[in-house]
C-alpha atoms as a PDB file:
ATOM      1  CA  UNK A   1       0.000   0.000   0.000  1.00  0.00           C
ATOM      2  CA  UNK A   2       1.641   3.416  -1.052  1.00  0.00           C
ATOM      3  CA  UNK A   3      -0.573   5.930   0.566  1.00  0.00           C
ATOM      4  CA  UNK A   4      -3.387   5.873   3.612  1.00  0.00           C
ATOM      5  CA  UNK A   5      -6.120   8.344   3.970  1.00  0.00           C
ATOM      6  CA  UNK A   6      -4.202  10.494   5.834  1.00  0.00           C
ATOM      7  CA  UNK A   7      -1.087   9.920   3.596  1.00  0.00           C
ATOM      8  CA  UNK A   8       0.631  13.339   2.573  1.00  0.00           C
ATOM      9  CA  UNK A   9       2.569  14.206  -0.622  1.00  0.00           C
ATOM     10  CA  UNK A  10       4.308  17.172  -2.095  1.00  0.00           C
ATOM     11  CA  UNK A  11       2.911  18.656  -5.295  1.00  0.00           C
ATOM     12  CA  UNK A  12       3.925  21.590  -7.257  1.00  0.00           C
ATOM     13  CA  UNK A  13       4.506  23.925  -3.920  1.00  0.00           C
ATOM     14  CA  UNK A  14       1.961  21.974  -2.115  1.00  0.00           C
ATOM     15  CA  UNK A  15       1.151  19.773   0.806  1.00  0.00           C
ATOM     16  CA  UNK A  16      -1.397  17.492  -0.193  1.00  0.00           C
ATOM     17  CA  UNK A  17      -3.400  14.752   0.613  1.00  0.00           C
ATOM     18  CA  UNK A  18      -2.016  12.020  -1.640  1.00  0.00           C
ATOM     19  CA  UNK A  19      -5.501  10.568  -2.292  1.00  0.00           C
ATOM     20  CA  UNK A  20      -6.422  13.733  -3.572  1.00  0.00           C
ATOM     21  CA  UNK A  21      -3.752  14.507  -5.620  1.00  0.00           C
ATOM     22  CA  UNK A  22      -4.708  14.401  -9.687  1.00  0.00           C
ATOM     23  CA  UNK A  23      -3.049  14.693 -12.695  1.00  0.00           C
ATOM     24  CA  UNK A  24      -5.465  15.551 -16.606  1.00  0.00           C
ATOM     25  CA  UNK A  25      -5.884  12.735 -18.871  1.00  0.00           C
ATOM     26  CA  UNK A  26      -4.237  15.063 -21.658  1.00  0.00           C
ATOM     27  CA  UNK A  27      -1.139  15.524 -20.129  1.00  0.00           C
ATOM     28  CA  UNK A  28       1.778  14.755 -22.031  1.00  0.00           C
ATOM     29  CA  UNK A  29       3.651  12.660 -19.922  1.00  0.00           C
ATOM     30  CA  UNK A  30       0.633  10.462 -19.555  1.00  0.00           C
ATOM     31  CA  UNK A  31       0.570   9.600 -23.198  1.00  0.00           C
ATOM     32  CA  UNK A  32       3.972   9.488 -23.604  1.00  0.00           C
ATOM     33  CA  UNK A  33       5.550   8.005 -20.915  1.00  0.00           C
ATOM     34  CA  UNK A  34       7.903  11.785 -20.853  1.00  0.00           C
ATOM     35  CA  UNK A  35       8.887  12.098 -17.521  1.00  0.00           C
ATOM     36  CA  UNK A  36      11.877  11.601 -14.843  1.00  0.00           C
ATOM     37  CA  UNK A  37      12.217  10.321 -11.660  1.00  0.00           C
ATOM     38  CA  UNK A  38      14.130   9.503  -8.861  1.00  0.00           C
ATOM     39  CA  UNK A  39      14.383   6.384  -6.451  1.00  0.00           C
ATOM     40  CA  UNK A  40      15.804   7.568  -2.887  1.00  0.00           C
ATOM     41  CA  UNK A  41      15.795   5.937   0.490  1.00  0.00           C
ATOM     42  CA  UNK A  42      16.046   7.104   3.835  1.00  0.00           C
ATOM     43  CA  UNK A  43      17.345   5.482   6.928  1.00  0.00           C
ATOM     44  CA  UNK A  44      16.406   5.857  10.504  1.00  0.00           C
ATOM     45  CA  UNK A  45      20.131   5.963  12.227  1.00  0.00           C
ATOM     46  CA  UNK A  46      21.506   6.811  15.773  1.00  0.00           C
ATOM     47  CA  UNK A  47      21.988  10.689  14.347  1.00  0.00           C
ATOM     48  CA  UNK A  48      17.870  10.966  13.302  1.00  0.00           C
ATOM     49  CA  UNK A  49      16.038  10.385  10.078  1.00  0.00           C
ATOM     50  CA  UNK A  50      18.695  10.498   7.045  1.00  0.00           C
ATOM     51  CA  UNK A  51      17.928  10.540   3.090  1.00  0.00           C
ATOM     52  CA  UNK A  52      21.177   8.804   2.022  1.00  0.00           C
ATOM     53  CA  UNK A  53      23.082  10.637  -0.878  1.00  0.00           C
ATOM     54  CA  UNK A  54      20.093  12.929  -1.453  1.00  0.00           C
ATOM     55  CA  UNK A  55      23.018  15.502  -3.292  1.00  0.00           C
ATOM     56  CA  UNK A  56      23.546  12.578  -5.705  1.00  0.00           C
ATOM     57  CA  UNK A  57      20.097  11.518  -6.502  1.00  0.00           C
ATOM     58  CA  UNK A  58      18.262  15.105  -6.730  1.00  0.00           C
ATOM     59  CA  UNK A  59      21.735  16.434  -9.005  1.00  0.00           C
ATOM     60  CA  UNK A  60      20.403  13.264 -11.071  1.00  0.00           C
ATOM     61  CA  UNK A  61      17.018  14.161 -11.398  1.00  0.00           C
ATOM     62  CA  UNK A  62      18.045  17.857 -12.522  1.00  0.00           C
ATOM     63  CA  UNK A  63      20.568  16.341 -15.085  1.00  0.00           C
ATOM     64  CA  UNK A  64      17.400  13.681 -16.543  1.00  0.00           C
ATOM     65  CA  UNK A  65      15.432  16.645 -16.830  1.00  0.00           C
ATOM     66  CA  UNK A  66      17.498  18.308 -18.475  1.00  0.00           C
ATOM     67  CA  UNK A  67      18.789  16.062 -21.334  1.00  0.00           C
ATOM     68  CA  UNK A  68      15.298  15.399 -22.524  1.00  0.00           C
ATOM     69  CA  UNK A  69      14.527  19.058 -22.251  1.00  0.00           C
ATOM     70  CA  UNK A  70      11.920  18.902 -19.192  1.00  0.00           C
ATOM     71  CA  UNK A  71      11.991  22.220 -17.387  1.00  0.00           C
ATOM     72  CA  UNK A  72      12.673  21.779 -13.427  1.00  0.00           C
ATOM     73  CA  UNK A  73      12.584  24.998 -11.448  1.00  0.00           C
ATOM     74  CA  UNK A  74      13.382  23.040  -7.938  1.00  0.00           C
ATOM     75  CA  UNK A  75      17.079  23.420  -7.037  1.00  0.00           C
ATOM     76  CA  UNK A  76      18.976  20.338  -5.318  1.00  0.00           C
ATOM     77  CA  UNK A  77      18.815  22.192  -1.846  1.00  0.00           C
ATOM     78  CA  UNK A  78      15.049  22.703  -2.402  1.00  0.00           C
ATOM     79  CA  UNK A  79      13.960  19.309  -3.023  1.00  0.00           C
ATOM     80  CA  UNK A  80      16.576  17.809   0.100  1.00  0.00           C
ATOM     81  CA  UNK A  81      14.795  20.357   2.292  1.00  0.00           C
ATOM     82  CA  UNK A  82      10.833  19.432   0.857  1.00  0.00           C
ATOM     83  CA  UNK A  83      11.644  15.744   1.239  1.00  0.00           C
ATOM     84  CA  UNK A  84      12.829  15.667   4.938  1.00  0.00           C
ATOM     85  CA  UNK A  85       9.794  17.671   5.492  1.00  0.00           C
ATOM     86  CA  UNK A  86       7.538  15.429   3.899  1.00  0.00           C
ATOM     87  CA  UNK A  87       8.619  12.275   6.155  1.00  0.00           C
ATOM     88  CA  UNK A  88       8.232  14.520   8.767  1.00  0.00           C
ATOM     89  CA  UNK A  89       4.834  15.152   7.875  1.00  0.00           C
ATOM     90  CA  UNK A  90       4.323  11.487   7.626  1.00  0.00           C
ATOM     91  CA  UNK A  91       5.816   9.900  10.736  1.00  0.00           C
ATOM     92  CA  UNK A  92       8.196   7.938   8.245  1.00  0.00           C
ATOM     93  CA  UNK A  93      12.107   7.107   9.527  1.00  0.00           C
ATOM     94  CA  UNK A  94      12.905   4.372   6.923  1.00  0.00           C
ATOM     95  CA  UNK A  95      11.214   5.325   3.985  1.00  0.00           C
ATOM     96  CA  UNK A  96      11.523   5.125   0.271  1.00  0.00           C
ATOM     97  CA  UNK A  97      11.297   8.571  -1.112  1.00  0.00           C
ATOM     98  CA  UNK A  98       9.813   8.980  -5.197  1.00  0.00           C
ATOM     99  CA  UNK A  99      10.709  12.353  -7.177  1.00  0.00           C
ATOM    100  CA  UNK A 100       8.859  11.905  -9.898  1.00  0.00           C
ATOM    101  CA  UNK A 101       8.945  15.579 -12.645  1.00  0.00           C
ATOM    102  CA  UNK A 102       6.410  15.208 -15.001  1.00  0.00           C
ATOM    103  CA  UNK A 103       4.117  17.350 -18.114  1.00  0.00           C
ATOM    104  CA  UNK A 104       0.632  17.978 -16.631  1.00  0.00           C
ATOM    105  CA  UNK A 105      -0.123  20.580 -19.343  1.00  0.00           C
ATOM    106  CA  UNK A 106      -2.669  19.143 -22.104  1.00  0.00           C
ATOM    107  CA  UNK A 107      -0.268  18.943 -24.985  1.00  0.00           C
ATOM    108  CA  UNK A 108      -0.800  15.885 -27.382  1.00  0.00           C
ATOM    109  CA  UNK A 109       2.274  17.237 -29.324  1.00  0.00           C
ATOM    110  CA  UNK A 110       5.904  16.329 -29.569  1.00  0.00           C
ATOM    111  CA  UNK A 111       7.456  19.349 -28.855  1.00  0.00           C
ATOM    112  CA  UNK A 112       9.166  19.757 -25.239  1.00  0.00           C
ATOM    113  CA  UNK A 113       6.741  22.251 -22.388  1.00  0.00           C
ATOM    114  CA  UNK A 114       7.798  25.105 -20.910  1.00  0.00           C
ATOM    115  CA  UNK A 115       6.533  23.917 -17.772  1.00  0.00           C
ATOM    116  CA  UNK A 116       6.623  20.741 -16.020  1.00  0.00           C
ATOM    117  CA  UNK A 117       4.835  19.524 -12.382  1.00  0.00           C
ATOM    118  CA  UNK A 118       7.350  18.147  -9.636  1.00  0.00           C
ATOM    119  CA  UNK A 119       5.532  15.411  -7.243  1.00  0.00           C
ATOM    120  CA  UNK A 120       7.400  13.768  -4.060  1.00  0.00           C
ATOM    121  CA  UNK A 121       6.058  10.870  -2.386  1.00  0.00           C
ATOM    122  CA  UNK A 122       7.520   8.631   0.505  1.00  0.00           C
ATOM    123  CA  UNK A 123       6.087   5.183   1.867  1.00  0.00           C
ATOM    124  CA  UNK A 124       7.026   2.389   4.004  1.00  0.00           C
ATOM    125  CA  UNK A 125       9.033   0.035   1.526  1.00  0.00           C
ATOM    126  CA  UNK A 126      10.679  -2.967   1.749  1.00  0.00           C
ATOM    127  CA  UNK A 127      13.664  -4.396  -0.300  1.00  0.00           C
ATOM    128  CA  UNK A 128      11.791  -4.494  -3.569  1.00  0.00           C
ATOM    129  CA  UNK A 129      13.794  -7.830  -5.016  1.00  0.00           C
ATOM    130  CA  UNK A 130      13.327  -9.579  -1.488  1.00  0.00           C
ATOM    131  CA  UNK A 131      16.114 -11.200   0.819  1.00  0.00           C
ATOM    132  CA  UNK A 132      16.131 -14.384  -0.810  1.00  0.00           C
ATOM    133  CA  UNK A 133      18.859 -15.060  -3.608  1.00  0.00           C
ATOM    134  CA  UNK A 134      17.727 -15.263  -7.225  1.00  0.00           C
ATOM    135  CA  UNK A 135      17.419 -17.051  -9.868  1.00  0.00           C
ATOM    136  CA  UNK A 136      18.039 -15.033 -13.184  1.00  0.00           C
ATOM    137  CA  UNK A 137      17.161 -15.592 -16.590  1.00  0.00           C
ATOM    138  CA  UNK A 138      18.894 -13.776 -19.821  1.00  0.00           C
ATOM    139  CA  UNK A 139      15.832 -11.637 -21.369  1.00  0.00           C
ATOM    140  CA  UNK A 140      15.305 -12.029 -25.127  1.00  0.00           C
ATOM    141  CA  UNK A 141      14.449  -8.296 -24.138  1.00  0.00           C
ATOM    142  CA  UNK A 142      17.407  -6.034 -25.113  1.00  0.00           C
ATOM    143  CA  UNK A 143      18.434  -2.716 -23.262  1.00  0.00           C
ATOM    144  CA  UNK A 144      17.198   0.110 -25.012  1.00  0.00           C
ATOM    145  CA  UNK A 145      20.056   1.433 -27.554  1.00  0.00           C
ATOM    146  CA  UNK A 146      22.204   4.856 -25.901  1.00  0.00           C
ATOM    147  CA  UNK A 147      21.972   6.112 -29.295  1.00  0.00           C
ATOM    148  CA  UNK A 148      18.245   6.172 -29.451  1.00  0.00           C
ATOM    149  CA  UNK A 149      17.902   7.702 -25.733  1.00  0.00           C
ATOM    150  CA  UNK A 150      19.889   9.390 -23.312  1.00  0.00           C
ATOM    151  CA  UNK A 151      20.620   5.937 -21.327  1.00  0.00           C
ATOM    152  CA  UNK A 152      22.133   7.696 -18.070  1.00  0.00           C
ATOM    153  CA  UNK A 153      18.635   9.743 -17.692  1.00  0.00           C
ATOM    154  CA  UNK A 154      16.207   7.798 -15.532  1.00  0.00           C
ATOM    155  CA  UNK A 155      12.964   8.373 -17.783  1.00  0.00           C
ATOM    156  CA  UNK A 156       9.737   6.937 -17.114  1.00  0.00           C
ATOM    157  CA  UNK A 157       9.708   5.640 -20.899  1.00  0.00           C
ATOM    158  CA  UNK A 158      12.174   3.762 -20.080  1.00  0.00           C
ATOM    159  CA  UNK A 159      10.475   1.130 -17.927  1.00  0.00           C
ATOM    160  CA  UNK A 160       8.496  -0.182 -20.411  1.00  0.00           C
ATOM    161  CA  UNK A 161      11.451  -2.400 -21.372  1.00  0.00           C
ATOM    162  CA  UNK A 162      11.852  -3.289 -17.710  1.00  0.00           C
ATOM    163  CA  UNK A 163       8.318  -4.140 -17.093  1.00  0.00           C
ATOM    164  CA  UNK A 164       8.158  -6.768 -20.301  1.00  0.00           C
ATOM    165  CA  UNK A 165      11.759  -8.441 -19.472  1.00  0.00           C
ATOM    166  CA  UNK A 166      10.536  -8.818 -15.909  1.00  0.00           C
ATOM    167  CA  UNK A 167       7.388 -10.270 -16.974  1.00  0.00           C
ATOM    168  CA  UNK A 168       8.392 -12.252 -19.321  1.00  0.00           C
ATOM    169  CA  UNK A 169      11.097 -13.648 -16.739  1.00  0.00           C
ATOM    170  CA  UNK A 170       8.806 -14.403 -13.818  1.00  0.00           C
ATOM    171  CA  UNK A 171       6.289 -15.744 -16.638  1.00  0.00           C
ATOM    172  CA  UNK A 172       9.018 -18.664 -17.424  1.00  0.00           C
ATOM    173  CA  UNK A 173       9.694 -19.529 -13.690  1.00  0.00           C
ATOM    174  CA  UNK A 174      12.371 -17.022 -12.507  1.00  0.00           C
ATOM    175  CA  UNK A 175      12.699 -14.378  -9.886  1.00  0.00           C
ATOM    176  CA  UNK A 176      14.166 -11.711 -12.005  1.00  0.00           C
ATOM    177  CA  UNK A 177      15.608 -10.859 -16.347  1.00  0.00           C
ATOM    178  CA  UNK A 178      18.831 -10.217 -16.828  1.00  0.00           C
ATOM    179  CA  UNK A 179      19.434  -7.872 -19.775  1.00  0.00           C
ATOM    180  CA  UNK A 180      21.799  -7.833 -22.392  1.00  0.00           C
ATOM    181  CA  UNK A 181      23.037  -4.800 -24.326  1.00  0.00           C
ATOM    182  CA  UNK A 182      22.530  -4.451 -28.534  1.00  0.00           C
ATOM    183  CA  UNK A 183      25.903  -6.131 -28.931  1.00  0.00           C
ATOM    184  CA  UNK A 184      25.257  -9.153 -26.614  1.00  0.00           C
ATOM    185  CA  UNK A 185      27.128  -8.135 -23.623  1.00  0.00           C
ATOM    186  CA  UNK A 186      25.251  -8.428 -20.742  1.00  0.00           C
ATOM    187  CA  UNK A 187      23.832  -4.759 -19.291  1.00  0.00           C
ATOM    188  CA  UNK A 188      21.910  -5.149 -15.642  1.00  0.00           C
ATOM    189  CA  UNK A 189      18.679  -6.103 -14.724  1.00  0.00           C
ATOM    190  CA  UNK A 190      15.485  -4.399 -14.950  1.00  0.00           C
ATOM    191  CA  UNK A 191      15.658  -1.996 -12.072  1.00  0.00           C
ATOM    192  CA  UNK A 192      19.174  -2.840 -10.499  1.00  0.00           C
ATOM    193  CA  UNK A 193      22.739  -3.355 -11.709  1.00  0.00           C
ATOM    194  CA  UNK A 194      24.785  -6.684 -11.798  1.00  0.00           C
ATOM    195  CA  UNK A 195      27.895  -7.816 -10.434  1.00  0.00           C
ATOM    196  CA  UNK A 196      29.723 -10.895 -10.929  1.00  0.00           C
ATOM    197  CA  UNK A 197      33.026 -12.722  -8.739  1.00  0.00           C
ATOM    198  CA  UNK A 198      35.836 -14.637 -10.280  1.00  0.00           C
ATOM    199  CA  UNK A 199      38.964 -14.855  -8.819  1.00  0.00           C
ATOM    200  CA  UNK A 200      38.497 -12.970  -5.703  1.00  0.00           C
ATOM    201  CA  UNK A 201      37.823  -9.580  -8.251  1.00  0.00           C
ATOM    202  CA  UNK A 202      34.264  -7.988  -9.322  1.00  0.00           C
ATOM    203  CA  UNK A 203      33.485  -7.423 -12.480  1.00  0.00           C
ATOM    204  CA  UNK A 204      30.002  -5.296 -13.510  1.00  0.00           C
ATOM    205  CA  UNK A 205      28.835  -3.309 -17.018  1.00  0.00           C
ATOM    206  CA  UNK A 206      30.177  -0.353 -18.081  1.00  0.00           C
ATOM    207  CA  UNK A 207      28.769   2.701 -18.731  1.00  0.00           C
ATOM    208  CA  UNK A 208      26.988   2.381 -22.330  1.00  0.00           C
ATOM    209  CA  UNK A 209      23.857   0.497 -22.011  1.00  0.00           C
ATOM    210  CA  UNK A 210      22.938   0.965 -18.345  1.00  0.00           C
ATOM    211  CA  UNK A 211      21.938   3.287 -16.075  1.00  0.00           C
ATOM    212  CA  UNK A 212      25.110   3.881 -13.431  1.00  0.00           C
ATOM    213  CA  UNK A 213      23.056   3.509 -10.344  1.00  0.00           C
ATOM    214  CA  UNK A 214      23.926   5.516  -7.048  1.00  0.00           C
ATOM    215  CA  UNK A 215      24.413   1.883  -5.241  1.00  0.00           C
ATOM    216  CA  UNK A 216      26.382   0.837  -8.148  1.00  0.00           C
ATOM    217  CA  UNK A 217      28.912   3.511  -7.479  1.00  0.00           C
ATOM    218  CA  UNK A 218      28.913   3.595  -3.714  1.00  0.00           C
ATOM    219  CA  UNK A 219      29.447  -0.591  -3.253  1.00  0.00           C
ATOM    220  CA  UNK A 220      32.334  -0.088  -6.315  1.00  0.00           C
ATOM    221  CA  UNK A 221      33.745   2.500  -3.732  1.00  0.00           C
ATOM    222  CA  UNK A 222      33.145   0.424  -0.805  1.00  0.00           C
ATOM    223  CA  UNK A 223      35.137  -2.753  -2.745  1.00  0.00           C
ATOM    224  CA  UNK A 224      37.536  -0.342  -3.579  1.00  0.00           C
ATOM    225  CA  UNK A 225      38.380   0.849  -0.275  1.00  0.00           C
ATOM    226  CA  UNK A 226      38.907  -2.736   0.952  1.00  0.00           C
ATOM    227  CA  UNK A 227      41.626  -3.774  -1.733  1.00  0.00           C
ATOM    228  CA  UNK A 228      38.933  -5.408  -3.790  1.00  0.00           C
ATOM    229  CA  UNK A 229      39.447  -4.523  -7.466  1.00  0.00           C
ATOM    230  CA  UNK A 230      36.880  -3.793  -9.590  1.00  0.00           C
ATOM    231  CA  UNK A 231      36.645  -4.130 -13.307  1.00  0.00           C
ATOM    232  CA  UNK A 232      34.154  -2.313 -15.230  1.00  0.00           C
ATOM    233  CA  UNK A 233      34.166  -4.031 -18.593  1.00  0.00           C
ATOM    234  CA  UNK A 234      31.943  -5.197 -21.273  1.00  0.00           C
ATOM    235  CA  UNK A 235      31.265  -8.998 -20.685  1.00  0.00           C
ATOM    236  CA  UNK A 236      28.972 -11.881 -22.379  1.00  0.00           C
ATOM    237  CA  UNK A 237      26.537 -14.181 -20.967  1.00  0.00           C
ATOM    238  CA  UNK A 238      29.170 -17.125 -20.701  1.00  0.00           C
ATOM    239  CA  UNK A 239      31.772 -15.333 -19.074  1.00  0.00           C
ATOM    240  CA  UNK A 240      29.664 -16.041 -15.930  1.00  0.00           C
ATOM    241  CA  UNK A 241      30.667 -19.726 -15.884  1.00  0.00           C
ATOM    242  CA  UNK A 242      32.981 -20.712 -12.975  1.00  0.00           C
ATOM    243  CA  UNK A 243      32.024 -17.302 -11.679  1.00  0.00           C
ATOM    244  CA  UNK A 244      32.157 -17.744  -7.495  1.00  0.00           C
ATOM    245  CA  UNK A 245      29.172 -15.519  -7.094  1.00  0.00           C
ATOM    246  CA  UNK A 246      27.071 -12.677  -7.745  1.00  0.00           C
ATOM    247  CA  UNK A 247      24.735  -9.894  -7.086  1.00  0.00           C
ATOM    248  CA  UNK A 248      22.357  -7.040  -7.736  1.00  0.00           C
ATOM    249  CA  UNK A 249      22.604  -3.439  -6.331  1.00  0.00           C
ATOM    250  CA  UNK A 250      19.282  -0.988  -6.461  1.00  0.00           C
ATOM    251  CA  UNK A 251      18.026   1.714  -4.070  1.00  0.00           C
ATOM    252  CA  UNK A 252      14.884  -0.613  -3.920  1.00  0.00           C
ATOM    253  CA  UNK A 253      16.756  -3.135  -4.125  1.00  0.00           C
ATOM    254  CA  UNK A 254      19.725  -2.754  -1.992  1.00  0.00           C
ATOM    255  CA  UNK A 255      22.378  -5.391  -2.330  1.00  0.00           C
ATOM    256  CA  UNK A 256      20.049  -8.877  -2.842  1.00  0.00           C
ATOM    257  CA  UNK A 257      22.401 -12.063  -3.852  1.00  0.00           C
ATOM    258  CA  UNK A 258      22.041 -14.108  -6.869  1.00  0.00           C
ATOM    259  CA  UNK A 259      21.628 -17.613  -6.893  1.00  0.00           C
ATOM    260  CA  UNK A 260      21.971 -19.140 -10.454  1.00  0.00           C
ATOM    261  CA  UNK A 261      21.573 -17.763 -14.128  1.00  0.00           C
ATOM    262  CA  UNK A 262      19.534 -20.029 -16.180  1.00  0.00           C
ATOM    263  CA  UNK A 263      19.798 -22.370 -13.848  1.00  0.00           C
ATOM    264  CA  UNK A 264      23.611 -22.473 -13.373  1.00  0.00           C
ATOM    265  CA  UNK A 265      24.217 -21.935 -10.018  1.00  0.00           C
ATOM    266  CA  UNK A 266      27.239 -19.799  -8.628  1.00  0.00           C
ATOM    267  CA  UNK A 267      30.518 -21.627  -7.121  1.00  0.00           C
ATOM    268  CA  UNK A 268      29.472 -20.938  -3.300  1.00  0.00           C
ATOM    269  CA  UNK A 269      26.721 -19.534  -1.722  1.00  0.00           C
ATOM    270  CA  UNK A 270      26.037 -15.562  -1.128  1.00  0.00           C
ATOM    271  CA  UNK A 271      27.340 -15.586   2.575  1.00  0.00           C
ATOM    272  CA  UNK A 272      30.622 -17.007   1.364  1.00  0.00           C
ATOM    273  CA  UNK A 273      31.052 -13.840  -1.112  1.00  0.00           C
ATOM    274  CA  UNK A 274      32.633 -10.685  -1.267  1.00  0.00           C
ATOM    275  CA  UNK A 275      28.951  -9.612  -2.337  1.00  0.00           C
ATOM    276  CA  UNK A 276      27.923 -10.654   1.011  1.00  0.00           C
ATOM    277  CA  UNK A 277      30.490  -8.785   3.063  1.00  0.00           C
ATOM    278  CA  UNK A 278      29.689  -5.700   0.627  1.00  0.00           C
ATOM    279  CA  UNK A 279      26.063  -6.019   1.445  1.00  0.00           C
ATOM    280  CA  UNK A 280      27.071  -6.047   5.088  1.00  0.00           C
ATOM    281  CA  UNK A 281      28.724  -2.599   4.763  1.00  0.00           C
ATOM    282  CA  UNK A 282      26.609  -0.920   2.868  1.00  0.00           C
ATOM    283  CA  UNK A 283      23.980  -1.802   5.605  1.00  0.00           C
ATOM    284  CA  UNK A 284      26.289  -0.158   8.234  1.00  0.00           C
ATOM    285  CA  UNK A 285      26.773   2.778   6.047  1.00  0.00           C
ATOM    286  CA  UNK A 286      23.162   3.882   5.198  1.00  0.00           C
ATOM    287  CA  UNK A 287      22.443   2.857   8.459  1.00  0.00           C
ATOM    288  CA  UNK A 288      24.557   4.681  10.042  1.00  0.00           C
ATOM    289  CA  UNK A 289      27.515   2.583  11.566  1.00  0.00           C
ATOM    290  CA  UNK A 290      29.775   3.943   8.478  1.00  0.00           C
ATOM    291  CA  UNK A 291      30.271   7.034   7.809  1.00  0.00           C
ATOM    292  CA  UNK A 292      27.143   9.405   6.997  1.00  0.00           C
ATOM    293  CA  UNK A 293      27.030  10.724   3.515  1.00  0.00           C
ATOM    294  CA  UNK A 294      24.194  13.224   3.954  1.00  0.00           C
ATOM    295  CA  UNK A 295      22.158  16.229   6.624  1.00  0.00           C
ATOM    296  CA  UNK A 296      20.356  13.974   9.061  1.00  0.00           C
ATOM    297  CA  UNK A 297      17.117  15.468  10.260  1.00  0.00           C
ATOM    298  CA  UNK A 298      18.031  16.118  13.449  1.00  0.00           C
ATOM    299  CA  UNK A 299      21.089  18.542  11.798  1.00  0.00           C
ATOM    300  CA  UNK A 300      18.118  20.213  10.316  1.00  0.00           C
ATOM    301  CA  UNK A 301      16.299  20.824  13.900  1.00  0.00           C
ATOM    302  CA  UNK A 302      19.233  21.891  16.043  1.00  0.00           C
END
C-alpha cells in the first residue's frame, strides 16, 4: 500500500493529501511516458532520520530533466529540504522517497513544455527484489540502444522495457531478467545493476547500455576501499561460468544475492562472497555505523 487516507505528498509547492492529488488525462507525460524520476531511500540511524546521498540523486534528477529538455525549477537544496519535510509530515524514519517531474499541461504534441509539475512521495518500503537469492534468466528483451535515448537519464519511458523483461522472466519460472546490451554483452537487470566474482575480483557493465546507479557507485567505492578490485568491462553471458558468485545493487533493491543464471548456479553460496560482506557494509553505512554521507534530520532541527 503506497498511501493511507491520511497519507501526505508534495505537489507543485503543495502539501497534499495524496488521495487527492490528480493529474489531466491530456497531459503529455501520460501519453507518452515523458517524464523523470528519482528512487531515494532514507534510513532511521543513531543521528535521526537520514535521506542517504540525497546531493547525488536530486543532481540526477536535474541532469534527466534536463537532457530530454523537461523544465525543473526546484534546485537540489530545495527538493533535500521538501523531502525531509515530507517524512516529517508522515511519521516515516525508513522510507523510500519517489521524485517523480512530469508534463501535466494538455499537450498531445511532440514538442518539449515550458513547464513541467514536480511530485514527491515517501512510503514504508521494503527491499523491492526480497532477501532471498535469485534465480536469473537472460531476457530475449534487449536494453534500449544509448543512441536512441539518453541511457544515463532515468525516464519513465524507459520502464516499459523493464516491465516486459521482468514479466516475461517471472512468466518462465524465474525471480528476475537479466538484460543484455545491442551487442550481446550483458547490461543489468530491470531496475538494479549486476555484479559478478571470479577470482576474488568484481566485475560489472560499463557505462553504455545501463543506467550507473547511485548503489552501483557507492558498493564499487566500498570494494575499492577494501583492496577489492573492480573491473568495469563489457562482458557476455558465458563469461559467468565458474564465476564464485554474484549480485544485484538498487536503491529498492539494496544489495540482494544471486543464486543461479539459467539455472547455473554460482561456485558458493552468497554468505561465502565478497557480495555478502559488501552487502554487510553498505547496511552499516546507510544505516549509520559507516560514515554518513548526507544532513540527518536532526542537523536540520538543532
Amino acid at each position: 500500500m503506497y498511501f493511507k487516507s491520511n497519507t501526505v505528498a508534495f505537489l507543485d509547492g503543495e502539501f497534499v493529501q495524496a488521495d487527492q492529488a490528480t493529474c489531466g488525462v491530456y497531459a503529455q507525460s501520460l501519453h507518452y511516458g515523458y517524464a523523470v524520476f528519482e528512487g531515494i531511500r532514507a534510513y532511521n540511524t543513531p543521528q535521526g532520520t537520514q535521506i542517504f546521498k540525497a546531493q547525488e540523486h536530486f543532481e540526477r534528477l536535474q541532469y534527466s530533466c534536463r537532457v530530454i529538455g523537461l523544465p525543473l525549477s526546484y534546485s537540489v537544496e530545495e527538493m533535500t529540504e521538501i523531502t525531509y519535510e515530507l517524512l516529517e509530515k508522515n511519521n516515516l524514519t525508513d522510507a523510500y522517497i519517489r521524485p517523480l517531474v512530469y508534463a501535466a499541461t494538455p499537450n498531445m504534441s511532440l514538442k518539449c513544455p515550458t513547464t513541467s509539475n514536480l511530485l514527491i512521495a515517501v512510503w514504508d518500503w521494503g527491499k523491492y527484489l526480497g532477501d532471498q537469492c535469485l534465480r536469473l534468466t537472460v531476457s530475449p528483451y534487449e536494453r534500449p540502444n544509448p543512441k536512441a535515448v539518453p541511457i544515463e537519464a532515468k525516464v519513465a519511458g524507459h520502464y516499459v522495457n523493464s516491465i516486459i523483461a521482468s514479466t516475461e522472466a517471472k512468466n518462465r519460472g524465474y525471480d528476475e531478467a537479466l538484460l543484455l546490451d545491442m551487442n550481446g554483452f550483458v547490461a543489468e537487470g530491470p531496475g538494479a545493476n549486476f555484479f559478478f566474482e571470479k577470482n576474488g575480483e568484481l566485475f560489472t557493465a560499463p557505462a553504455g547500455s545501463i543506467l550507473r546507479g547511485i548503489t552501483r557507485n557507492t558498493i564499487i567505492d566500498l570494494a575499492r576501499e577494501a583492496g577489492i578490485t573492480v573491473h568495469e568491462k563489457f562482458f557476455r553471458p558465458a563469461e559467468l561460468q565458474g564465476a564464485t558468485g554474484a549480485f544485484m545493487t538498487g536503491t529498492a533493491a539494496e544489495v540482494v544475492g544471486v543464486e543461479s543464471v539459467d539455472g547455473e548456479s554460482f561456485a558458493k553460496p552468497f554468505k561465502e562472497t565478497l557480495g555478502a560482506m559488501l552487502a554487510e557494509q553498505y547496511q552499516a553505512l546507510v544505516t549509520g555505523a559507516g560514515a554518513l554521507r548526507s544532513r540527518p534530520l536532526a542537523e536540520r532541527q538543532a
